[in-house]
PDB file of N, CA and C in Angstrom:
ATOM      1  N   UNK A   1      10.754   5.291 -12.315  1.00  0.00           N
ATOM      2  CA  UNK A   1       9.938   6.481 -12.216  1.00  0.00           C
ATOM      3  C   UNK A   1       9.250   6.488 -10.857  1.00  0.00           C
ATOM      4  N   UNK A   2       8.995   7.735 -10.507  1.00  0.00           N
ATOM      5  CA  UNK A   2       8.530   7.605  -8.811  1.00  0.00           C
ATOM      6  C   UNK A   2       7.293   7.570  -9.403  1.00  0.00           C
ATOM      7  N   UNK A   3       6.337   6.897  -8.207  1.00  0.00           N
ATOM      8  CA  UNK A   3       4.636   7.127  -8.281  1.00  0.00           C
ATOM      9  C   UNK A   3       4.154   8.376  -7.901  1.00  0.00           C
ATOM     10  N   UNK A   4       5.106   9.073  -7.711  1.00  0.00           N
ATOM     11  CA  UNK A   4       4.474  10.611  -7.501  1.00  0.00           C
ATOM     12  C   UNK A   4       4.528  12.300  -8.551  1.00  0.00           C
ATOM     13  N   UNK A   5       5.186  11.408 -10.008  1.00  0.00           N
ATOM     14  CA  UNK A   5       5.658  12.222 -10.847  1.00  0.00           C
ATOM     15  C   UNK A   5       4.577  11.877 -11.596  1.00  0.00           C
ATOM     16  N   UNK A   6       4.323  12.982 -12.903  1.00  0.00           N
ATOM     17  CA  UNK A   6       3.654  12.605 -14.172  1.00  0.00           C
ATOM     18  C   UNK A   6       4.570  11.920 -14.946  1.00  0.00           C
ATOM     19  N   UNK A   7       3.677  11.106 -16.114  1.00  0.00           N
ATOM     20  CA  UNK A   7       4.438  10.909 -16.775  1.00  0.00           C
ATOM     21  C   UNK A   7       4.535  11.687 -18.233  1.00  0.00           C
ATOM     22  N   UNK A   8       5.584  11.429 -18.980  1.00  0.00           N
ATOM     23  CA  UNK A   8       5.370  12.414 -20.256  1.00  0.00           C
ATOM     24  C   UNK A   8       4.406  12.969 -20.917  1.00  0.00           C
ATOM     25  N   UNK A   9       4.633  13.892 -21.029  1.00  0.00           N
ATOM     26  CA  UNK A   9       3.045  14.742 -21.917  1.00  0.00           C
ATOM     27  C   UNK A   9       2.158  14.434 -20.326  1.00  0.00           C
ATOM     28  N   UNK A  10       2.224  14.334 -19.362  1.00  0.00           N
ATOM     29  CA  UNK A  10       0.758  14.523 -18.655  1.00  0.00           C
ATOM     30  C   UNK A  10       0.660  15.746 -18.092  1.00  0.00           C
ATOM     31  N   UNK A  11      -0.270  16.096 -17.548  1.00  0.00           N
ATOM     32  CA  UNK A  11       0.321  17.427 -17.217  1.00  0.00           C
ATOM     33  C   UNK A  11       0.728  17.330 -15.360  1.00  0.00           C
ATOM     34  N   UNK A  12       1.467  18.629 -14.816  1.00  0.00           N
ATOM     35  CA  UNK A  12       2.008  18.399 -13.514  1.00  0.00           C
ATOM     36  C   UNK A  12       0.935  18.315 -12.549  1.00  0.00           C
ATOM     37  N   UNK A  13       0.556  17.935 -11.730  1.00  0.00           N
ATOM     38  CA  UNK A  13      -0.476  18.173 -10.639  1.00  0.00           C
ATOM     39  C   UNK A  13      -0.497  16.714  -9.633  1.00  0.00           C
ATOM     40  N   UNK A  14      -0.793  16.578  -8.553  1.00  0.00           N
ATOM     41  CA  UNK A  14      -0.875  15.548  -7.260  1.00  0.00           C
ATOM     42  C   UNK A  14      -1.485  14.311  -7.705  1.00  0.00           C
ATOM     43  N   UNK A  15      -0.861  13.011  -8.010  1.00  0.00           N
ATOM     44  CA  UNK A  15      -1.141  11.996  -8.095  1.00  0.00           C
ATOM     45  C   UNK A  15      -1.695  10.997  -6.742  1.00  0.00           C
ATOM     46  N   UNK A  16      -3.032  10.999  -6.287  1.00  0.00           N
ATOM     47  CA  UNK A  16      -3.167  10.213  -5.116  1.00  0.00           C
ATOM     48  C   UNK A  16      -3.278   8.974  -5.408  1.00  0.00           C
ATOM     49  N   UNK A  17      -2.254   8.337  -5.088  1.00  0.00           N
ATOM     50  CA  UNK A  17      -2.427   6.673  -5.542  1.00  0.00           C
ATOM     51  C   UNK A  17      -2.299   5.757  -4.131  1.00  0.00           C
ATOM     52  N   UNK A  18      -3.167   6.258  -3.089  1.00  0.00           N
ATOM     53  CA  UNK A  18      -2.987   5.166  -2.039  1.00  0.00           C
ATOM     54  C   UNK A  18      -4.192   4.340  -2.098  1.00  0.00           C
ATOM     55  N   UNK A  19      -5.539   4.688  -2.685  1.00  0.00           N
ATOM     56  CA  UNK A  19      -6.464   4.000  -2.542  1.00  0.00           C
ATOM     57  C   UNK A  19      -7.251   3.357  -3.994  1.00  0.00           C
ATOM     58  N   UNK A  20      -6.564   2.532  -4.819  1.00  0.00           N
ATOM     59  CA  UNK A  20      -6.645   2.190  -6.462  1.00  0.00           C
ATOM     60  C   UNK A  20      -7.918   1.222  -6.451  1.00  0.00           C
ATOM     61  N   UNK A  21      -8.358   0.468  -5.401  1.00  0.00           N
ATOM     62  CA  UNK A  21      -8.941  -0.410  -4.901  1.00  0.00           C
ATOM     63  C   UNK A  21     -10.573  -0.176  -4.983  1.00  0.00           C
ATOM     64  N   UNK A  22     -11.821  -0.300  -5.923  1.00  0.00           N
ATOM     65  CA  UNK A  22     -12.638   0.147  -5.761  1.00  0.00           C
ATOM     66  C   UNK A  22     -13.796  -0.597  -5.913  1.00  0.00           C
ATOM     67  N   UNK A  23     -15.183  -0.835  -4.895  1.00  0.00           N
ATOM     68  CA  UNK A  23     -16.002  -1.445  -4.540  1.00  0.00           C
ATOM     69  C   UNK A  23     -17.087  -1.486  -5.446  1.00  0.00           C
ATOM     70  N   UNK A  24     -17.498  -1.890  -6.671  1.00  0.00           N
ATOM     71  CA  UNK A  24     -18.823  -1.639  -7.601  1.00  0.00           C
ATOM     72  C   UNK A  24     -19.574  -2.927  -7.631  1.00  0.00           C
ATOM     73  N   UNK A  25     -21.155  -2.627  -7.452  1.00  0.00           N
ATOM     74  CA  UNK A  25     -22.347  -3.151  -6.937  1.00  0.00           C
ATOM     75  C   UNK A  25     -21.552  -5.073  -6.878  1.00  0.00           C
ATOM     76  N   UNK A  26     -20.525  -4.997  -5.918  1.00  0.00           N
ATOM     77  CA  UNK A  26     -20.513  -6.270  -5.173  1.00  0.00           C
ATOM     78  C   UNK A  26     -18.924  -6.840  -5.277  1.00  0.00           C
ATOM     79  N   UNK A  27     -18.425  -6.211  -6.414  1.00  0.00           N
ATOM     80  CA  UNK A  27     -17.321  -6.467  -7.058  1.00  0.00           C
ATOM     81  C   UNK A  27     -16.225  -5.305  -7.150  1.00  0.00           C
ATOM     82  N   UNK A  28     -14.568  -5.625  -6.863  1.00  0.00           N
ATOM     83  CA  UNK A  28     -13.728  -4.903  -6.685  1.00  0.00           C
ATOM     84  C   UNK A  28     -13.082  -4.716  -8.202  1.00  0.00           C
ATOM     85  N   UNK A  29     -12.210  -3.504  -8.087  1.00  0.00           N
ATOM     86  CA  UNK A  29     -12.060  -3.001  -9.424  1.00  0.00           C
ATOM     87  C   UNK A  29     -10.856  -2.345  -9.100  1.00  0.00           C
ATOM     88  N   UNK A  30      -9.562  -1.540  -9.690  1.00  0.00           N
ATOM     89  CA  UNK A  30      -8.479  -0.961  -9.696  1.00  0.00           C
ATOM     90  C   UNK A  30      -9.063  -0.012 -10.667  1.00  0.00           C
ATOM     91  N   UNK A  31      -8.955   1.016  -9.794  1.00  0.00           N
ATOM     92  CA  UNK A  31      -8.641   2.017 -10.962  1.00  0.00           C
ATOM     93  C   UNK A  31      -7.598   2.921 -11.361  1.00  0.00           C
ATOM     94  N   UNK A  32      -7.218   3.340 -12.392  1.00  0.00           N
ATOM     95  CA  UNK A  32      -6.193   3.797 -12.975  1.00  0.00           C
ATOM     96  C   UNK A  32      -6.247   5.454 -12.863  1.00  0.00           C
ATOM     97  N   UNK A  33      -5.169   6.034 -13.295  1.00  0.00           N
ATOM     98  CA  UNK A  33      -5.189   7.435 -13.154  1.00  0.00           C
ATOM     99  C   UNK A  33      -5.405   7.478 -14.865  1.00  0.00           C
ATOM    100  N   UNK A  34      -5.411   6.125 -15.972  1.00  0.00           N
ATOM    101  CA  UNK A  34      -5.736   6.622 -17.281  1.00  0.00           C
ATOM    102  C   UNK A  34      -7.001   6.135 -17.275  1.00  0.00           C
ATOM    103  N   UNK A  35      -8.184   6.297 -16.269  1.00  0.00           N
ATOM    104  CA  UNK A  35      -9.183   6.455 -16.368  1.00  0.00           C
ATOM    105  C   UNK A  35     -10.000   4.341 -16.775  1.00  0.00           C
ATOM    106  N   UNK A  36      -8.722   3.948 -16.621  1.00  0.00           N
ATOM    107  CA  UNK A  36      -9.382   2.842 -16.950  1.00  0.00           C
ATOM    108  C   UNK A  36      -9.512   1.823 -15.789  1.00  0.00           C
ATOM    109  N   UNK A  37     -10.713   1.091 -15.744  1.00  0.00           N
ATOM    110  CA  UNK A  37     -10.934   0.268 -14.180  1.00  0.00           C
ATOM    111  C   UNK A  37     -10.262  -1.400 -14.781  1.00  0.00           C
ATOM    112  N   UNK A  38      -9.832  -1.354 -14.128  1.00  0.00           N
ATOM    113  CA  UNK A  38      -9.467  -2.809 -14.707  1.00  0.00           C
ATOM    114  C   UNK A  38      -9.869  -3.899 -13.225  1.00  0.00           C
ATOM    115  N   UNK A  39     -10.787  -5.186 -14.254  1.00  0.00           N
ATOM    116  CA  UNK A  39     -11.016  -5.980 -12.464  1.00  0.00           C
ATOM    117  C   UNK A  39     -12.577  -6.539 -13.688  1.00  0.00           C
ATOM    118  N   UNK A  40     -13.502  -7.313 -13.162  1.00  0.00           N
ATOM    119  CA  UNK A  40     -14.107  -7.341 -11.704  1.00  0.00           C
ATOM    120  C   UNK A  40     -12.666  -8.535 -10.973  1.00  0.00           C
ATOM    121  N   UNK A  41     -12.534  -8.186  -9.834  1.00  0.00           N
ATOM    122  CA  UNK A  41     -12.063  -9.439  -8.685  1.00  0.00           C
ATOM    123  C   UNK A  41     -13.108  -9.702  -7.570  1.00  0.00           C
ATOM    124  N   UNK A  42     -13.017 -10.758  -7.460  1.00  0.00           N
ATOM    125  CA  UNK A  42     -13.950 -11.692  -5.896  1.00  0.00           C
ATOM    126  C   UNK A  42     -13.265 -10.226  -4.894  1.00  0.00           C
ATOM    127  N   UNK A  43     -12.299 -10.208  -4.115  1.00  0.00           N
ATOM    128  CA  UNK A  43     -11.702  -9.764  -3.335  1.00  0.00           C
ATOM    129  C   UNK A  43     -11.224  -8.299  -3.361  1.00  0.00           C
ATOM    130  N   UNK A  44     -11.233  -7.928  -2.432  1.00  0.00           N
ATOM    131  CA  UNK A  44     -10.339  -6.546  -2.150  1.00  0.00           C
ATOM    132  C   UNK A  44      -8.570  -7.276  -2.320  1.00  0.00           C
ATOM    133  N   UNK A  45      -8.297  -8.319  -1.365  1.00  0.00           N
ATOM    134  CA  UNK A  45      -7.288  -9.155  -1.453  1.00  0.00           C
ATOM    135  C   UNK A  45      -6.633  -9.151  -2.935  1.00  0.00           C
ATOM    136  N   UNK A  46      -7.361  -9.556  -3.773  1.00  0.00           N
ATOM    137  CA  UNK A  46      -7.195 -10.023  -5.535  1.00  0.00           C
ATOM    138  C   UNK A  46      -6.435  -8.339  -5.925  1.00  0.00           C
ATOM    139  N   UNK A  47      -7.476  -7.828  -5.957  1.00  0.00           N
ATOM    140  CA  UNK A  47      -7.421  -6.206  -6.141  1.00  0.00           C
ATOM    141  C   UNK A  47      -6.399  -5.768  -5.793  1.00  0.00           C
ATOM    142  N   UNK A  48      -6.062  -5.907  -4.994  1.00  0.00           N
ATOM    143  CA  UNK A  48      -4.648  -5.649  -3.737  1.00  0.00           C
ATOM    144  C   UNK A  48      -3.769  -5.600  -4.780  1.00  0.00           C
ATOM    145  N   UNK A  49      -3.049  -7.348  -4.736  1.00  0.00           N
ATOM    146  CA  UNK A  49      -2.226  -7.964  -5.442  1.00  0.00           C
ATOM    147  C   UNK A  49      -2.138  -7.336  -6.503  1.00  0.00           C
ATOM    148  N   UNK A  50      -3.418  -7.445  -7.430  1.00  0.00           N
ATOM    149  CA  UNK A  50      -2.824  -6.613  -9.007  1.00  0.00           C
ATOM    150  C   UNK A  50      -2.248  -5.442  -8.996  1.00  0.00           C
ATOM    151  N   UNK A  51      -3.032  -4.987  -8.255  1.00  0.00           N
ATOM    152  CA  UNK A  51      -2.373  -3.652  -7.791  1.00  0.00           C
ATOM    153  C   UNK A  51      -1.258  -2.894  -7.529  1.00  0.00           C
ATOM    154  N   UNK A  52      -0.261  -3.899  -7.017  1.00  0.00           N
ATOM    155  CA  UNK A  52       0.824  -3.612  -6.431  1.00  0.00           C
ATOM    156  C   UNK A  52       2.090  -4.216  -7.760  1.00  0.00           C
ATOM    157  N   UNK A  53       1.182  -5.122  -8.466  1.00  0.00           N
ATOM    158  CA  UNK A  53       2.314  -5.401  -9.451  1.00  0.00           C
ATOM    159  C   UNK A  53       1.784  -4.565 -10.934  1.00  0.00           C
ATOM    160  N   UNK A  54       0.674  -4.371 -11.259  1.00  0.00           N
ATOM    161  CA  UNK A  54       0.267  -3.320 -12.200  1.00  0.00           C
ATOM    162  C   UNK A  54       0.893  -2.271 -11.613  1.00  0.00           C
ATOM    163  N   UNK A  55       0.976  -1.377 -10.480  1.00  0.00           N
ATOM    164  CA  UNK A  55       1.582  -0.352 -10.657  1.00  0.00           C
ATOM    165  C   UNK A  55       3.530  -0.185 -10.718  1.00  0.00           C
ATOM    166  N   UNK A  56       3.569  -1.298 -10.210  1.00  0.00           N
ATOM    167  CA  UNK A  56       5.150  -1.647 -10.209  1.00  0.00           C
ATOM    168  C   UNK A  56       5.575  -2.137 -12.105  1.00  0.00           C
ATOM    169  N   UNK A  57       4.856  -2.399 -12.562  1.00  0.00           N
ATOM    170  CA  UNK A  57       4.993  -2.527 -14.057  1.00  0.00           C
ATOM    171  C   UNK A  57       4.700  -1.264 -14.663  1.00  0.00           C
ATOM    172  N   UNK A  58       4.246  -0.275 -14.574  1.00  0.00           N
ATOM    173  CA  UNK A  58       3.564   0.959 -14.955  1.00  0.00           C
ATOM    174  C   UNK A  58       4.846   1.806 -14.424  1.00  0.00           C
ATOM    175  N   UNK A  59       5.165   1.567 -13.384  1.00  0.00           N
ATOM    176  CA  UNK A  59       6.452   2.681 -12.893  1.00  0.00           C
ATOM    177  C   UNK A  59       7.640   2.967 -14.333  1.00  0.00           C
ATOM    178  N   UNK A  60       7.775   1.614 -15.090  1.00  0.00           N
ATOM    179  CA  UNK A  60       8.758   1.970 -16.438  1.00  0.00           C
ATOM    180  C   UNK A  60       8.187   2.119 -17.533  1.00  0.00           C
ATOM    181  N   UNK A  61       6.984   2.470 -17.464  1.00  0.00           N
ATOM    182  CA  UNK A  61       6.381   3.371 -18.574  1.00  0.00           C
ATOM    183  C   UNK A  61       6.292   4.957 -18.691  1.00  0.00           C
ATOM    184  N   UNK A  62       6.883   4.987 -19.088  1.00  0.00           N
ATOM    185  CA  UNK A  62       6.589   7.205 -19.630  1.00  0.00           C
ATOM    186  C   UNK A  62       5.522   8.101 -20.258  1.00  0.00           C
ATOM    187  N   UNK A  63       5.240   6.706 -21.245  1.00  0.00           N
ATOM    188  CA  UNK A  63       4.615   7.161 -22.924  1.00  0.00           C
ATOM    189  C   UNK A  63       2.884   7.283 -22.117  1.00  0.00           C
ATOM    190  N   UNK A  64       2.206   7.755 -22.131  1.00  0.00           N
ATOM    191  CA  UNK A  64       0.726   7.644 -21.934  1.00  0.00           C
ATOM    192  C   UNK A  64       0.114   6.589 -22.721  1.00  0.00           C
ATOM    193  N   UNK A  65      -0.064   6.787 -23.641  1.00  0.00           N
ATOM    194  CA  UNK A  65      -0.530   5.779 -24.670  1.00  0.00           C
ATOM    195  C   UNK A  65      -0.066   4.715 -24.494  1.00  0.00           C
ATOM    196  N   UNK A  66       1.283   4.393 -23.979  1.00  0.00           N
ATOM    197  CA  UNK A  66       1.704   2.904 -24.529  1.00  0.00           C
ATOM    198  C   UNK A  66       0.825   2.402 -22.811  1.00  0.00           C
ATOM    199  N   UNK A  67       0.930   3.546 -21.800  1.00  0.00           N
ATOM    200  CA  UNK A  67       0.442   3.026 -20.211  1.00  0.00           C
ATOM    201  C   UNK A  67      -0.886   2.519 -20.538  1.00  0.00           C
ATOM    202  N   UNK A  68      -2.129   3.424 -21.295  1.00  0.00           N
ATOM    203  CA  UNK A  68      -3.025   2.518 -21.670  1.00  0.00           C
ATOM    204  C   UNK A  68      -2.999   1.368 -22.685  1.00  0.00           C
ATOM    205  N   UNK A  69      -2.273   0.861 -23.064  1.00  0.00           N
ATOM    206  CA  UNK A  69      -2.404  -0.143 -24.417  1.00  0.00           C
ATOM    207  C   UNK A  69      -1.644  -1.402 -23.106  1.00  0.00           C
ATOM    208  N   UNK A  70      -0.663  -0.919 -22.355  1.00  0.00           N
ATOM    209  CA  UNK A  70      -0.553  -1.894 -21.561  1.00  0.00           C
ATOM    210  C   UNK A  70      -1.398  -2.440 -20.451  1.00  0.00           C
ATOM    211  N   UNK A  71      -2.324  -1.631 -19.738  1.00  0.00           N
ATOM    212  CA  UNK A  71      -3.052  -1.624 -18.887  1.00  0.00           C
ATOM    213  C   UNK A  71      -4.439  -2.501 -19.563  1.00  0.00           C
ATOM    214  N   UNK A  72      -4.851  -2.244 -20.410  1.00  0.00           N
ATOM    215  CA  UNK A  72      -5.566  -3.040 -21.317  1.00  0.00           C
ATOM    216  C   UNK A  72      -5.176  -4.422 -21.607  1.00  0.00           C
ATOM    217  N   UNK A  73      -3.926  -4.313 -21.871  1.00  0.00           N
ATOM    218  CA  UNK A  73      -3.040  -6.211 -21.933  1.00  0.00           C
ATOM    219  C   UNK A  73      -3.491  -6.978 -20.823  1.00  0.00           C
ATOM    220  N   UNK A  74      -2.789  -5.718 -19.920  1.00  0.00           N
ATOM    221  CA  UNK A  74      -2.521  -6.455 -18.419  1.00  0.00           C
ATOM    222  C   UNK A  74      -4.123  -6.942 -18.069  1.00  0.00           C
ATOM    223  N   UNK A  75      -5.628  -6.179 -18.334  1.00  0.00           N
ATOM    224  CA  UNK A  75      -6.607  -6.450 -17.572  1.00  0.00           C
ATOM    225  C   UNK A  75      -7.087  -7.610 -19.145  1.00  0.00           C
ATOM    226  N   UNK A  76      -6.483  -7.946 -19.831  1.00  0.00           N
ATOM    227  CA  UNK A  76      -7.354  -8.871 -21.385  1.00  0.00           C
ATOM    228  C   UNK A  76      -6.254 -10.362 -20.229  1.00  0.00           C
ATOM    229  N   UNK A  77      -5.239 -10.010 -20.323  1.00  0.00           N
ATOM    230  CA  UNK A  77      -4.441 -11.456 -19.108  1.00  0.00           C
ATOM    231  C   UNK A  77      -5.051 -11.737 -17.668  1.00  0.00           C
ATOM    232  N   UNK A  78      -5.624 -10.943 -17.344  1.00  0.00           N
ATOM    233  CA  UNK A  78      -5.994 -10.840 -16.088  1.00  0.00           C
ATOM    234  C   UNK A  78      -6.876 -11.829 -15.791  1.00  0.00           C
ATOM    235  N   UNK A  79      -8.051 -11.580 -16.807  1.00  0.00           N
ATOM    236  CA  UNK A  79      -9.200 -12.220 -16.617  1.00  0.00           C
ATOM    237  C   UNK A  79      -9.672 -13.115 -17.943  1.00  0.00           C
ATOM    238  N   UNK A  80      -8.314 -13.007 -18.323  1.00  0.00           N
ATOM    239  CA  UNK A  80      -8.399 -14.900 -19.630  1.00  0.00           C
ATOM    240  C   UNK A  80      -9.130 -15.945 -18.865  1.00  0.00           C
ATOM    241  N   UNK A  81      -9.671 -16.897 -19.736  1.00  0.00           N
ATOM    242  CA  UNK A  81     -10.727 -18.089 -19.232  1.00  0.00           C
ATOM    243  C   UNK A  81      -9.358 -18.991 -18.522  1.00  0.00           C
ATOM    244  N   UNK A  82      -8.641 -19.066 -19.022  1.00  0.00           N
ATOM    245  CA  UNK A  82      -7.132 -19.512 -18.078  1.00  0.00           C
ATOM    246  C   UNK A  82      -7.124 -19.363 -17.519  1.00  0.00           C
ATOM    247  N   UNK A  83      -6.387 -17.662 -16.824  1.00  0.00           N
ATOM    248  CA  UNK A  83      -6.195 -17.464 -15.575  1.00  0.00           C
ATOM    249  C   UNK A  83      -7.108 -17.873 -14.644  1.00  0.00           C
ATOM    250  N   UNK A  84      -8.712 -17.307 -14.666  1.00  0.00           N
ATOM    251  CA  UNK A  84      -9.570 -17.587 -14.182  1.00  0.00           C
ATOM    252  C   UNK A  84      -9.379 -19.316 -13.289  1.00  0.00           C
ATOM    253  N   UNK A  85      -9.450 -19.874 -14.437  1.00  0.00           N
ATOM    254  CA  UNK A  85      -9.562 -21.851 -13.965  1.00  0.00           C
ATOM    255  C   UNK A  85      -8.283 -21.692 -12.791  1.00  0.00           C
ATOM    256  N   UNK A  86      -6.785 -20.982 -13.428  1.00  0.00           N
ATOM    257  CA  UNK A  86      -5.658 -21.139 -12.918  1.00  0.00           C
ATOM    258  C   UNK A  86      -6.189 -20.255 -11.065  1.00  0.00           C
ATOM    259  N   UNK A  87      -6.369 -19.263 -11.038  1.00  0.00           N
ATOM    260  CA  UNK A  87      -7.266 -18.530  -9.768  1.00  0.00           C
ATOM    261  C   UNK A  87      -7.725 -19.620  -9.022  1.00  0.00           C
ATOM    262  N   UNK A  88      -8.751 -20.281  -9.342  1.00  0.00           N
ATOM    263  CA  UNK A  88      -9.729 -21.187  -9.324  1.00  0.00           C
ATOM    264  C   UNK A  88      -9.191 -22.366  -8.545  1.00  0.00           C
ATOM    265  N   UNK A  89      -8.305 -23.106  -8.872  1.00  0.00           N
ATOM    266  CA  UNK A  89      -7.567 -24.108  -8.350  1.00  0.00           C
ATOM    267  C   UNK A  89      -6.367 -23.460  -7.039  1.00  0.00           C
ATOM    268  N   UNK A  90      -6.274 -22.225  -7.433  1.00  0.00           N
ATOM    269  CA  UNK A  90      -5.513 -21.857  -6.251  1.00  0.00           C
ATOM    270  C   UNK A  90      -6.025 -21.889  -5.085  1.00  0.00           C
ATOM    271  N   UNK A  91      -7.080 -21.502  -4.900  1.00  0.00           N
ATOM    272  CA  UNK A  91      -8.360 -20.736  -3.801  1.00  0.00           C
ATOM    273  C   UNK A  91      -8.843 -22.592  -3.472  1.00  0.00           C
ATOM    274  N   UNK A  92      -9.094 -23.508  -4.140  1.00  0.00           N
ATOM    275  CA  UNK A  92      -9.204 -24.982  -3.557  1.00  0.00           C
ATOM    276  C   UNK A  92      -8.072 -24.951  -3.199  1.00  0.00           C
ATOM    277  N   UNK A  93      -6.797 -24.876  -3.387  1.00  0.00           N
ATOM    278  CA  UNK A  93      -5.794 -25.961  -2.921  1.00  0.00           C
ATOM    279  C   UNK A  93      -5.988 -25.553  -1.419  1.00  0.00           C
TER     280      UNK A  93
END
């Protein structure tokens, strides 16, 4: 699916998706066109990254609903006490 189409049931109109990346009182955030912010990240960098693979995972979704129920997965994995430690040890090595 291109990033410049709706997806099913949405309705037609200009998707601006160059700037997903967003700055709140200290902390970066992605936000979604389904209204959902997913984040906090340390970094614009962090933000980046999800970014580019959340929307590259989102490109083979159609359904609206299933885009939020995944986007929700994706930000409940994101910021597991796991990943976090796993983050954590990256940024030392």
């Amino acid at each position: 699916m291109s990033r410049n189409t709706p997806r099913r049931d949405e309705p037609p109109g200009r998707y601006l998706r160059s700037d997903r990346c967003l700055l709140r009182r200290g902390r970066w955030y992605i936000a979604t066109r389904e209204g959902i912010d997913v984040g906090p990240y340390e970094s614009r960098e962090a933000a980046e990254r999800d970014t580019r693979l959340l929307v590259m995972m989102l490109d083979a979704v159609d359904d609206p609903n299933a885009a939020q129920a995944f986007i929700s997965e994706f930000q409940r994995r994101a910021h597991s006490p796991a990943q976090r430690r796993a983050k954590t040890r990256a940024v030392r090595s």
